[in-house]
C-alpha atoms as a PDB file:
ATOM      1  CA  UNK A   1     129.450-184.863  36.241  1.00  0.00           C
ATOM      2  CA  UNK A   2     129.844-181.834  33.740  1.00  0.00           C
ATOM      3  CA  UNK A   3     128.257-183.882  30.834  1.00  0.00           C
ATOM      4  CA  UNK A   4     125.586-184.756  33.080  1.00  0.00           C
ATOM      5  CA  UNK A   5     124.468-181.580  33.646  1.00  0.00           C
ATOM      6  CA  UNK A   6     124.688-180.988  30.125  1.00  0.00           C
ATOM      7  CA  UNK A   7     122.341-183.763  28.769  1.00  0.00           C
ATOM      8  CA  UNK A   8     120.016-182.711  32.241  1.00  0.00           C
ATOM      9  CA  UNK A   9     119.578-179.749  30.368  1.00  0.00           C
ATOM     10  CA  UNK A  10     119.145-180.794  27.055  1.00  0.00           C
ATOM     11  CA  UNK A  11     116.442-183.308  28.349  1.00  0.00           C
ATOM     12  CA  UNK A  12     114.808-180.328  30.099  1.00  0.00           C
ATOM     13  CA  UNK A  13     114.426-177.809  27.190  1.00  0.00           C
ATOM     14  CA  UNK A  14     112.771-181.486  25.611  1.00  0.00           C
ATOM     15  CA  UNK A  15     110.431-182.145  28.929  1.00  0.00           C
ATOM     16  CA  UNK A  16     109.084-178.735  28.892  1.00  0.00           C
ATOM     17  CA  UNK A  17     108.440-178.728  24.666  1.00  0.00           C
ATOM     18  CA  UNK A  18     106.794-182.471  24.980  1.00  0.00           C
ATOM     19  CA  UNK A  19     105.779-182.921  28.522  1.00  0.00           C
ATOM     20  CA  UNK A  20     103.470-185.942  27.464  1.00  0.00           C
ATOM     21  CA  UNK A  21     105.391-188.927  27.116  1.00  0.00           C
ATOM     22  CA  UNK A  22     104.115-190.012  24.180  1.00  0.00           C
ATOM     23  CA  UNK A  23     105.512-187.159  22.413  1.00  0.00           C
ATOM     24  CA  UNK A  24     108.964-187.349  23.958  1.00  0.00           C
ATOM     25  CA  UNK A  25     109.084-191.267  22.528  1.00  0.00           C
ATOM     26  CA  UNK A  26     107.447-190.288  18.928  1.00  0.00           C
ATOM     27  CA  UNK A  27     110.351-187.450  19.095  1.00  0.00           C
ATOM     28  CA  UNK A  28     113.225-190.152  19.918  1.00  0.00           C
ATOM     29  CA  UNK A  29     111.528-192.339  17.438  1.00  0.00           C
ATOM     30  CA  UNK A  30     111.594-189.684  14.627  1.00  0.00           C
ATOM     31  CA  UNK A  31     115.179-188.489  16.045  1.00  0.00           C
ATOM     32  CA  UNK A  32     116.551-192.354  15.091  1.00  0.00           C
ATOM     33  CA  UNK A  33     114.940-192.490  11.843  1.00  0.00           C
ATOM     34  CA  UNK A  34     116.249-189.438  10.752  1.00  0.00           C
ATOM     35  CA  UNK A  35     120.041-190.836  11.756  1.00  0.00           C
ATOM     36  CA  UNK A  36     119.305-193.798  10.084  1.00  0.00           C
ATOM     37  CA  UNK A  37     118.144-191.876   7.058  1.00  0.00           C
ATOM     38  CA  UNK A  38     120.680-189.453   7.237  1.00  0.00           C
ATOM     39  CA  UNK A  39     123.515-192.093   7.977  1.00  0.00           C
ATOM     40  CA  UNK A  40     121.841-194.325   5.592  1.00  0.00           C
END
């Protein structure tokens, strides 16, 4: 329950910077590419 409200809140602070949905995939999307370059 604690961790939940944790990642409620990080989603939130990310809802109210991209509240288009388009923008909150293309953020994931460029979120996973960075790990991938980053891990890579």
């Amino acid at each position: 329950m604690k961790n939940n409200k944790e990642e409620f809140g990080f989603w939130a602070k990310y809802k109210h910077f991209a509240s288009n949905e388009i923008l909150l995939y293309v953020i994931m999307i460029v979120g996973i590419a960075l790990g991938i370059i980053i891990f890579g």
